[in-house]
C-alpha atoms as a PDB file:
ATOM      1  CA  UNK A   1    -145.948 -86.971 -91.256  1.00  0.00           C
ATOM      2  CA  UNK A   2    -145.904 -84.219 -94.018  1.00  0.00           C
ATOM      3  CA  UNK A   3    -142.305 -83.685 -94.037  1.00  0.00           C
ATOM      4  CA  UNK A   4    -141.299 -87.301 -93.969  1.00  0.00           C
ATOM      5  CA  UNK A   5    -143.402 -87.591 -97.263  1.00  0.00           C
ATOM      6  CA  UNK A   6    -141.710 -84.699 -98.913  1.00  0.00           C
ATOM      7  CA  UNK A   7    -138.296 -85.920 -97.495  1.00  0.00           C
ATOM      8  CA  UNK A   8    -139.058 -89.894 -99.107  1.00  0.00           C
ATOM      9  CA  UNK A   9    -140.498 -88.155-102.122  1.00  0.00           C
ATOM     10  CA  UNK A  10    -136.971 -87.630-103.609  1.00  0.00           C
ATOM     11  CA  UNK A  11    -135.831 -91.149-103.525  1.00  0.00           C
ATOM     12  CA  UNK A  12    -137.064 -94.353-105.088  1.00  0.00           C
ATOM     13  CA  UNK A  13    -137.342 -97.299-103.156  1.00  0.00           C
ATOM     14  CA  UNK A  14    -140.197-100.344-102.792  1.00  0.00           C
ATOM     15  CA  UNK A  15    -141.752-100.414 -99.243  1.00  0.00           C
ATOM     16  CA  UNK A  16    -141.543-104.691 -97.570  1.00  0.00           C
ATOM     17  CA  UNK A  17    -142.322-106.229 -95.311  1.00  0.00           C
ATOM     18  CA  UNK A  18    -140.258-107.434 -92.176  1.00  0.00           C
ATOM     19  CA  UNK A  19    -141.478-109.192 -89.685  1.00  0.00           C
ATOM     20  CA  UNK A  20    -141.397-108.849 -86.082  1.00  0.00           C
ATOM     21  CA  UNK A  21    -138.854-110.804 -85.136  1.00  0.00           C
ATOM     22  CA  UNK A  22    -136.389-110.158 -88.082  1.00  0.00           C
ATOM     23  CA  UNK A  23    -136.594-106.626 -87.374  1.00  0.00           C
ATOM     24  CA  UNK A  24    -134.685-106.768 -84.350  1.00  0.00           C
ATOM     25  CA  UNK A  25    -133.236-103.220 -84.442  1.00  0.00           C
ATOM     26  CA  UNK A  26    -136.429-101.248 -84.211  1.00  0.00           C
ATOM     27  CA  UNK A  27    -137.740-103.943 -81.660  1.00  0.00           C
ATOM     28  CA  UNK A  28    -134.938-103.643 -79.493  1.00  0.00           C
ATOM     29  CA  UNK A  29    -136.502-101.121 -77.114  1.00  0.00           C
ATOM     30  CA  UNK A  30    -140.397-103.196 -77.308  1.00  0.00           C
ATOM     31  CA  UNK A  31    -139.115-106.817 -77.324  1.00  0.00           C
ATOM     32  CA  UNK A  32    -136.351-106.774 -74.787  1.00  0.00           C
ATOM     33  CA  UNK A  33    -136.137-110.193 -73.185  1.00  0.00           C
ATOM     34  CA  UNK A  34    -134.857-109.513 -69.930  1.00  0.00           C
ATOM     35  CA  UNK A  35    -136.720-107.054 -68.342  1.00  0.00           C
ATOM     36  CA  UNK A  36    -137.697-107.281 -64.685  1.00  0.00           C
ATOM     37  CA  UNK A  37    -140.762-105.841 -63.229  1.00  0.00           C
ATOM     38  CA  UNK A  38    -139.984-103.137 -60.592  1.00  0.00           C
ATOM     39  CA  UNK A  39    -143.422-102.837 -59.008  1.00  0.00           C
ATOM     40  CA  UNK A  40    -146.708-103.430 -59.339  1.00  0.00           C
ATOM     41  CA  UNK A  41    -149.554-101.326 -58.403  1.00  0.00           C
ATOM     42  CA  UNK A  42    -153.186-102.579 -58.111  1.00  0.00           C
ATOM     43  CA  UNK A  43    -156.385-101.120 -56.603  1.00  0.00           C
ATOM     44  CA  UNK A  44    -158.374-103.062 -54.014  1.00  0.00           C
ATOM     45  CA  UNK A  45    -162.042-102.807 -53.053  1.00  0.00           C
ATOM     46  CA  UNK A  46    -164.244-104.287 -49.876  1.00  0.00           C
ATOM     47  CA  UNK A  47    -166.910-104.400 -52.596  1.00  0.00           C
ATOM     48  CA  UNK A  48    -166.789-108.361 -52.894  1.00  0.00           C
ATOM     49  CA  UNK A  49    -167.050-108.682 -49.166  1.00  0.00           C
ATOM     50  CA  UNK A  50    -169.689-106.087 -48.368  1.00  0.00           C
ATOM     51  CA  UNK A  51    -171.891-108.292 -50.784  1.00  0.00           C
ATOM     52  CA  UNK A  52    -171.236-111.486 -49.122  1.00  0.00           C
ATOM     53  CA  UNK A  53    -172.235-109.897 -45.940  1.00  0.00           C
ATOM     54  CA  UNK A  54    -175.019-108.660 -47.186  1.00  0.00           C
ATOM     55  CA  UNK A  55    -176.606-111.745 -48.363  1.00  0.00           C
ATOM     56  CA  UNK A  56    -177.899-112.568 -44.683  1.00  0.00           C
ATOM     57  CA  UNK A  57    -179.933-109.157 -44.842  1.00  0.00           C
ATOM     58  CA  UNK A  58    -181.900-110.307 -48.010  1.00  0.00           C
ATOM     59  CA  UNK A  59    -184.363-112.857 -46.837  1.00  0.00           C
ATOM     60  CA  UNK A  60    -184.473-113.896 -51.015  1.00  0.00           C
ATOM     61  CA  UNK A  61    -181.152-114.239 -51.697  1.00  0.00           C
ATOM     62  CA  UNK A  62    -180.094-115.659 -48.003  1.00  0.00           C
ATOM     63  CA  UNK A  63    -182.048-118.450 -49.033  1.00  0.00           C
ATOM     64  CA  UNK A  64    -181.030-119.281 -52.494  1.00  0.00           C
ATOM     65  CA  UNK A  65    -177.279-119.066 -51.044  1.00  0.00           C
ATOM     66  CA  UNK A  66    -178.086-121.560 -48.371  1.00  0.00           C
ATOM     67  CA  UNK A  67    -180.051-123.936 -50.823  1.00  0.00           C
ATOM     68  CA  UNK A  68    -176.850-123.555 -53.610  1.00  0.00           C
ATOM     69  CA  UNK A  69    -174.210-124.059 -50.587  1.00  0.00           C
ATOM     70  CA  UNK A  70    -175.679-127.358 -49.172  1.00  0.00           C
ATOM     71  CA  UNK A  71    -178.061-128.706 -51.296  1.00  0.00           C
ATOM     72  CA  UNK A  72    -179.138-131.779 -49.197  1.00  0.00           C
ATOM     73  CA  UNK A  73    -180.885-129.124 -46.877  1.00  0.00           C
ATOM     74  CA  UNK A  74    -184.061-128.428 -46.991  1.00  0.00           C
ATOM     75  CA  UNK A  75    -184.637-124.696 -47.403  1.00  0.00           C
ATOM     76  CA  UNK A  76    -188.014-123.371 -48.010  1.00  0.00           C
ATOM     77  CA  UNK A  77    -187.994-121.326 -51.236  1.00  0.00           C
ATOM     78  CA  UNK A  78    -190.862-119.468 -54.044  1.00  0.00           C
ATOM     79  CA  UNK A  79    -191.448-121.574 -56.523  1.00  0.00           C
ATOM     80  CA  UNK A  80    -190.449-118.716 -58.957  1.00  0.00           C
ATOM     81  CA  UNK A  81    -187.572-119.594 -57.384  1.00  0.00           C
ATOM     82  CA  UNK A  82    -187.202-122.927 -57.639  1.00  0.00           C
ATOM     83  CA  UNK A  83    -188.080-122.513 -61.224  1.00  0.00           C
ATOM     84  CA  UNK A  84    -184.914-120.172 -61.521  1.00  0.00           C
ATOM     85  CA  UNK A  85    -182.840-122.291 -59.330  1.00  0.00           C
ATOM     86  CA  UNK A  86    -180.756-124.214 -62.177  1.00  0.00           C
ATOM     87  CA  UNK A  87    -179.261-120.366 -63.476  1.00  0.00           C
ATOM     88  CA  UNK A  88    -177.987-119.510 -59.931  1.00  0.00           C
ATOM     89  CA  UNK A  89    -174.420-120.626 -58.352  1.00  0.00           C
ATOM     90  CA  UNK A  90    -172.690-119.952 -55.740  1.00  0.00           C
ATOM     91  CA  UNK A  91    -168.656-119.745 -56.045  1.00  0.00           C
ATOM     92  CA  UNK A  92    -166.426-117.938 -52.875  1.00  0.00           C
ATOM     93  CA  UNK A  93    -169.767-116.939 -51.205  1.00  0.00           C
ATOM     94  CA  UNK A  94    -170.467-115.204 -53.773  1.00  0.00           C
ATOM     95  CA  UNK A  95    -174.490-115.641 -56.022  1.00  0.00           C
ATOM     96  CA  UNK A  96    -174.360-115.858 -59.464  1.00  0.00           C
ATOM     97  CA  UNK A  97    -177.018-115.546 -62.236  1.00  0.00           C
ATOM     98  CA  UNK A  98    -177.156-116.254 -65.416  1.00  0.00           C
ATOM     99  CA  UNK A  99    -179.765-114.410 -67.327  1.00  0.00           C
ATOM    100  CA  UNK A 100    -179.437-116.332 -70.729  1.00  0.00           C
ATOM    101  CA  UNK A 101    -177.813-119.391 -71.477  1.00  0.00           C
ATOM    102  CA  UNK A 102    -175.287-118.098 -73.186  1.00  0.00           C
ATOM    103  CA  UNK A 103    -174.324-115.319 -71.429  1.00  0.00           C
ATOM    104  CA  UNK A 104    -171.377-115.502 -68.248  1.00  0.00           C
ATOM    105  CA  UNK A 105    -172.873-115.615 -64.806  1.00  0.00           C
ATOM    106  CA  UNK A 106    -172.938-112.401 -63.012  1.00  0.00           C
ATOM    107  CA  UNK A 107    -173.132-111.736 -59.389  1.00  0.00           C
ATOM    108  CA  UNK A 108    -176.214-110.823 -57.975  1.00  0.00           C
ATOM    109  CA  UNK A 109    -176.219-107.653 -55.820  1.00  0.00           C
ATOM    110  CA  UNK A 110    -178.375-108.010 -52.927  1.00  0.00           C
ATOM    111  CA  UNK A 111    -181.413-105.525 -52.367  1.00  0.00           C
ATOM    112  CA  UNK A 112    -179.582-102.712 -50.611  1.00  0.00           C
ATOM    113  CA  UNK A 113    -179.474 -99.212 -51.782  1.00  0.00           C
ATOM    114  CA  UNK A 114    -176.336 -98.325 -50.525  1.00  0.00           C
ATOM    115  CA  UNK A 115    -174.744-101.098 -51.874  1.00  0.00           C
ATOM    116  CA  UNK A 116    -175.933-101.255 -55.045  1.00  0.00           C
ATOM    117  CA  UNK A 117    -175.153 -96.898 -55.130  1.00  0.00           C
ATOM    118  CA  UNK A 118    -171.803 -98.482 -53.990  1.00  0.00           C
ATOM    119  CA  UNK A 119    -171.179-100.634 -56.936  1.00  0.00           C
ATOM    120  CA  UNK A 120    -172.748 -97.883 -59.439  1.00  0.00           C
ATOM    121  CA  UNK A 121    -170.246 -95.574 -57.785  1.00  0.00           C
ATOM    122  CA  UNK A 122    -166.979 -97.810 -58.626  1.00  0.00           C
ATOM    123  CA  UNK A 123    -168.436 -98.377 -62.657  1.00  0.00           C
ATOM    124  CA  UNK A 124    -169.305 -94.329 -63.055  1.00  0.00           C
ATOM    125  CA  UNK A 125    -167.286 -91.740 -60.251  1.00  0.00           C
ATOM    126  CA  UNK A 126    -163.916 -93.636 -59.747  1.00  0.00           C
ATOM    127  CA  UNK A 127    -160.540 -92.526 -61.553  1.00  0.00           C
ATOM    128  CA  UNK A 128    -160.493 -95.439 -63.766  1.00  0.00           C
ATOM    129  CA  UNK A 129    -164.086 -95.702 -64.535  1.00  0.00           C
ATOM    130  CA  UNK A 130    -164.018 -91.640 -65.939  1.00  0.00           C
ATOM    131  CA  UNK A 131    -167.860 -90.728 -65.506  1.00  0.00           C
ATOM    132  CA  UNK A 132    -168.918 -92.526 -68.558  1.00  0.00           C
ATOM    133  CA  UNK A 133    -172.966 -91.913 -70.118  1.00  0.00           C
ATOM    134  CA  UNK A 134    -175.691 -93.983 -69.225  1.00  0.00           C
ATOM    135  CA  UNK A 135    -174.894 -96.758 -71.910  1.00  0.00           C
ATOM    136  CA  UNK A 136    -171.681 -97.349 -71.420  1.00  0.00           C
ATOM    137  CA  UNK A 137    -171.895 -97.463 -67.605  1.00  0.00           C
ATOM    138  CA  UNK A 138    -174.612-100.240 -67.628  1.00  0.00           C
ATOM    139  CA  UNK A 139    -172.310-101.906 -69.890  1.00  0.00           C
ATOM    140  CA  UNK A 140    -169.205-101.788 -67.099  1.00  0.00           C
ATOM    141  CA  UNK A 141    -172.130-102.971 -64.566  1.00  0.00           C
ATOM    142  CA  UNK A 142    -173.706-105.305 -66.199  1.00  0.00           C
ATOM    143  CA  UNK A 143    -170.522-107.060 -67.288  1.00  0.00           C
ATOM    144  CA  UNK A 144    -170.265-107.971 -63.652  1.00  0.00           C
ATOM    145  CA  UNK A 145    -173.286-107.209 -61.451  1.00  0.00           C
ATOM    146  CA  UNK A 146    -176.724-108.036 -62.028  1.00  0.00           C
ATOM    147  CA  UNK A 147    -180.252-106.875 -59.696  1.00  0.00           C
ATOM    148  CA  UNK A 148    -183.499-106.490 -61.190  1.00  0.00           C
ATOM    149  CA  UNK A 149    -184.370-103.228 -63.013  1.00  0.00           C
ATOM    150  CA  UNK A 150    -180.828-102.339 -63.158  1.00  0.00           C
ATOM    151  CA  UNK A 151    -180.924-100.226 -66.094  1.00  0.00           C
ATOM    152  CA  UNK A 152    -183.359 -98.179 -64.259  1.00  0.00           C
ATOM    153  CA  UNK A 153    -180.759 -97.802 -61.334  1.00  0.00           C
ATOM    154  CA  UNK A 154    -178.199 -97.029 -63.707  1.00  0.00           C
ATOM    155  CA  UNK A 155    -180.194 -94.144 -65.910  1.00  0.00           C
ATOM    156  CA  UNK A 156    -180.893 -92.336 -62.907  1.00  0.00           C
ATOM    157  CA  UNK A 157    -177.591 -92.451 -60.853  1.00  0.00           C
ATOM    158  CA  UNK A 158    -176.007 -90.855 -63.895  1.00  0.00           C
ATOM    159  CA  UNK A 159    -178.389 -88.464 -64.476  1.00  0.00           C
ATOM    160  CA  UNK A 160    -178.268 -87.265 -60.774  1.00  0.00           C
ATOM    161  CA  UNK A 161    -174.129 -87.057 -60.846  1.00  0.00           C
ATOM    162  CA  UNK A 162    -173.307 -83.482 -60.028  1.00  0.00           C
ATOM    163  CA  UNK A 163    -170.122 -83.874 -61.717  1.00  0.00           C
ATOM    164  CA  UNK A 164    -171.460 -84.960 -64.971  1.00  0.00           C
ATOM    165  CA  UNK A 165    -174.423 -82.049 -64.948  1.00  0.00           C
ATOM    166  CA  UNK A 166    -171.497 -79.787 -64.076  1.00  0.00           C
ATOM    167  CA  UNK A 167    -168.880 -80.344 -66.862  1.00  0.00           C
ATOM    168  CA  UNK A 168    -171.074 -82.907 -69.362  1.00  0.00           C
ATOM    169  CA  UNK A 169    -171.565 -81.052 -72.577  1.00  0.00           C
ATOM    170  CA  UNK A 170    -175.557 -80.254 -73.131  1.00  0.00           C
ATOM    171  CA  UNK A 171    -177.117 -82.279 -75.884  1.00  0.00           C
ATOM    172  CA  UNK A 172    -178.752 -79.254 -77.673  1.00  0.00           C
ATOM    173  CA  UNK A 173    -176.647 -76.670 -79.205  1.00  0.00           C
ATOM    174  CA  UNK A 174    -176.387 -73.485 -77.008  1.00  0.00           C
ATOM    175  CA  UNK A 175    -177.678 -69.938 -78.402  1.00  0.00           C
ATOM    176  CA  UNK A 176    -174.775 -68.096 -79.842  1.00  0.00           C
ATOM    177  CA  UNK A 177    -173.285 -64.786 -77.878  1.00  0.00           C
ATOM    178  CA  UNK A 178    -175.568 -61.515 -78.151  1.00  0.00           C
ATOM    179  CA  UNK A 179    -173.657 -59.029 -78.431  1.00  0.00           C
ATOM    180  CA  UNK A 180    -175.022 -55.448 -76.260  1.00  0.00           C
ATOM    181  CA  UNK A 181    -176.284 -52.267 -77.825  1.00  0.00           C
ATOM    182  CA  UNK A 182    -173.988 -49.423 -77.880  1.00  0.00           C
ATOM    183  CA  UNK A 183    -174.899 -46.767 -75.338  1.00  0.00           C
ATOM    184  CA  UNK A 184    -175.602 -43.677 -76.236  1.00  0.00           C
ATOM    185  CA  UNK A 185    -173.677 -41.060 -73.926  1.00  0.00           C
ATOM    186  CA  UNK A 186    -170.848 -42.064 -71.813  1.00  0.00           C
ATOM    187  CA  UNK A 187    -171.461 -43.842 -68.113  1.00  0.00           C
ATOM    188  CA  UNK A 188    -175.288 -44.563 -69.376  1.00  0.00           C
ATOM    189  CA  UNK A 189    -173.702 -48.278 -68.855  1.00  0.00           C
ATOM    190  CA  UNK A 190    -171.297 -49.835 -66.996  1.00  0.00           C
ATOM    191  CA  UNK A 191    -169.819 -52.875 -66.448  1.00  0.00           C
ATOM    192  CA  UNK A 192    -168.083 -53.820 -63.075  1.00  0.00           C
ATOM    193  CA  UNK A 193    -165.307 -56.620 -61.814  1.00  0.00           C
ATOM    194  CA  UNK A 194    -163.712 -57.802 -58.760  1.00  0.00           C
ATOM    195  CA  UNK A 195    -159.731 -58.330 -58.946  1.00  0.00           C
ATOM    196  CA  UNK A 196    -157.972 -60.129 -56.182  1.00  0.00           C
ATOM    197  CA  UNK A 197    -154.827 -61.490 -54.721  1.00  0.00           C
ATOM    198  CA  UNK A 198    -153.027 -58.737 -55.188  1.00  0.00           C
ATOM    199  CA  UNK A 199    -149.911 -57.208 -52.746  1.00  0.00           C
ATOM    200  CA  UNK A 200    -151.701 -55.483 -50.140  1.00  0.00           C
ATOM    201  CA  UNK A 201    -151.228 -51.938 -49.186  1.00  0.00           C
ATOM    202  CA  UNK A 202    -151.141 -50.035 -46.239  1.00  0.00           C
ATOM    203  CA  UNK A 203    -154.333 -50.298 -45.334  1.00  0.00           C
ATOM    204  CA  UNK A 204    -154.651 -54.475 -45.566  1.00  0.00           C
ATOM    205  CA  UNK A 205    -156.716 -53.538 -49.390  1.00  0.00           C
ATOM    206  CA  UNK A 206    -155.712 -56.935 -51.446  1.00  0.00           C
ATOM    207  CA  UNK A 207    -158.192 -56.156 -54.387  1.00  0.00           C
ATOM    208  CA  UNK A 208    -160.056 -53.397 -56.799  1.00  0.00           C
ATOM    209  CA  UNK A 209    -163.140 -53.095 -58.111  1.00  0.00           C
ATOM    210  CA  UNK A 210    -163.211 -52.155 -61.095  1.00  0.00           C
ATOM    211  CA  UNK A 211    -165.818 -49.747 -62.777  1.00  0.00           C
ATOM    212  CA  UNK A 212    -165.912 -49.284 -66.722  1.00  0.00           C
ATOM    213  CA  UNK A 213    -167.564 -47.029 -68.958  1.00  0.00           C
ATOM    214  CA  UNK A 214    -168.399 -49.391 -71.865  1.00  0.00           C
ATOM    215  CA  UNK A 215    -168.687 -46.468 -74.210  1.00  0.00           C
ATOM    216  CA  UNK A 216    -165.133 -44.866 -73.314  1.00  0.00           C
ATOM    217  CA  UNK A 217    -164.045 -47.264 -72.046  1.00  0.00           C
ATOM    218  CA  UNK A 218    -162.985 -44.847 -69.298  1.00  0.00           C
ATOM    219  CA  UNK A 219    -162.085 -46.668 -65.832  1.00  0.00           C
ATOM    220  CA  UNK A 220    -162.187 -45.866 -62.279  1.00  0.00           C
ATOM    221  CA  UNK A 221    -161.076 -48.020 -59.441  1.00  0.00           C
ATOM    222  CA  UNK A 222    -161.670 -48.916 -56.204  1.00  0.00           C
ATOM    223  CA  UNK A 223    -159.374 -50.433 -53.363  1.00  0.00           C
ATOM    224  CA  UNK A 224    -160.924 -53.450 -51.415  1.00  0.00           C
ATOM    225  CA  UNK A 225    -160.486 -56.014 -49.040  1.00  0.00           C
ATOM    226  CA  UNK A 226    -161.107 -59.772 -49.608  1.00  0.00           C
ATOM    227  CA  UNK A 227    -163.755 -59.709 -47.451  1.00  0.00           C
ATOM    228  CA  UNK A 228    -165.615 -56.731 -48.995  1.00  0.00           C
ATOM    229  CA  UNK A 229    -169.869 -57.514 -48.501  1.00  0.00           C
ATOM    230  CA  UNK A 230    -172.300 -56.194 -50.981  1.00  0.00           C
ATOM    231  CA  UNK A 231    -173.670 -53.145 -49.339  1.00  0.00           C
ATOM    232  CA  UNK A 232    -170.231 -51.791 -49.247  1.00  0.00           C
ATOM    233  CA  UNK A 233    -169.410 -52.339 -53.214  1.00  0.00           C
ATOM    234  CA  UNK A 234    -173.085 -50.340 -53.490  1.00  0.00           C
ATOM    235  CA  UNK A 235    -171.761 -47.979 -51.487  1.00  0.00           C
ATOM    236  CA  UNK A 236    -168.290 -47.377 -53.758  1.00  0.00           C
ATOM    237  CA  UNK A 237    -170.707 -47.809 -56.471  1.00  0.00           C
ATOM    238  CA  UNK A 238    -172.135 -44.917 -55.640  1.00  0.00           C
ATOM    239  CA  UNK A 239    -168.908 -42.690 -54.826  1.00  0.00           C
ATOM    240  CA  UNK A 240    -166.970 -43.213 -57.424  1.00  0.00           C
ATOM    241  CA  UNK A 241    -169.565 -43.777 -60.482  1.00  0.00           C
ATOM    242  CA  UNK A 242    -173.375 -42.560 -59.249  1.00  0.00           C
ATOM    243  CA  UNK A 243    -171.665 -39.186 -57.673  1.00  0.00           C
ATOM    244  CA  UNK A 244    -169.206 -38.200 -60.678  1.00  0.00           C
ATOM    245  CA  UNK A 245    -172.021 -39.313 -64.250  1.00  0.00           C
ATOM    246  CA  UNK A 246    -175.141 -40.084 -62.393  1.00  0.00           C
ATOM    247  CA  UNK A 247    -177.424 -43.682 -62.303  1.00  0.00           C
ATOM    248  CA  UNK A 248    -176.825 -45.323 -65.200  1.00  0.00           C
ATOM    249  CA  UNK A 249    -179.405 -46.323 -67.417  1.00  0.00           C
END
């Protein structure tokens, strides 16, 4: 963007406006009339079916379905629901509610914990849905899907995601790097590494351990297998660093 406004800067010219459909050179590429689609890809989910089937498991909400799908039935219901009855539908065998007048009718998820983990899953953990925080995920859920104290649901799923405690940045600033005291005589501390995948040798050794003097930064090394246990890197330890400078500090 720099170097186009140093290149325009030698000329003089007034910028206007063109529309759209006058411009039909730059468009050519965005605007092209006869296109054809090639393919189309689209996910699909059981979700929608593993709710209607799950309506007959919620005594509640098995009989508000049956009182919405044949109303000239009698159907024995709470009168807290019966006082709710006018914000419930029922479209496809699927329940709505609507929780304000205003708002769009959502569909109610019935009381089962794997289900409603289900639906939390598709709105946080899935490709498309990116692991989003705890706001924006009840937003994605409750654009759709509505079950009492769903916020609650939602705050907690996300905050038990491994994923999210694994790569989410923390929300307090992290204590800088400490950088370590010089030692004062050589080998009096030493730092120590594994390094693997490497061409094996004669013996099947596919790695080195590596022991460094962080004073002279002198090295020495130590041929290892893959499957190399704990006892035996004590063992080189002592070999190749305890018996040539002594225990470190």
């Amino acid at each position: 963007m720099a170097r186009w406004l140093s290149f325009f800067a030698e000329y003089n010219f007034t910028v206007e406006y063109k529309p759209g459909k006058q411009n039909v050179l730059a468009d050519a590429l965005s605007r092209r009339p006869d296109y054809e689609l090639a393919h189309l890809a689209y996910l699909e989910s059981p979700l929608y079916e593993l709710i209607r089937e799950a309506y007959a498991d919620d005594d509640d909400l098995a009989g508000l379905v049956e009182a919405l799908s044949a109303p000239n039935k009698a159907v024995e219901l709470t009168a807290r629901q019966r006082s709710r009855l006018h914000r419930y539908s029922v479209v496809e065998g699927l329940l709505y509610y609507q929780v304000d007048g205003g708002d769009e009718p959502r569909i109610v998820v019935p009381n089962d914990e794997d289900l409603r983990h289900r639906v939390l899953y598709e709105a946080h953990d899935t490709p498309l849905s990116g692991h989003l925080g705890r706001e924006k995920t009840y937003t994605s859920v409750a654009r759709n899907f509505w079950w009492p104290h769903m916020y609650k649901w939602v705050r907690k799923y996300v905050q038990t995601c491994e994923t999210c405690q694994r790569v989410k940045p923390a929300p307090s600033a992290s204590a800088p790097l400490m950088s370590l005291p010089v030692p004062a005589d050589c080998w009096r501390s030493v730092s120590m590494d594994f390094i693997f995948e490497l061409p094996a040798d004669a013996r099947g050794h596919t790695g080195i351990l590596v022991f460094v003097c962080r004073l002279s930064k002198m090295v020495r090394l130590a041929a290892v297998r893959k499957s190399v246990t704990a006892p035996q890197a004590a063992q080189l330890f002592v070999d190749n660093v305890f018996r040539n400078h002594g225990l470190p500090e």
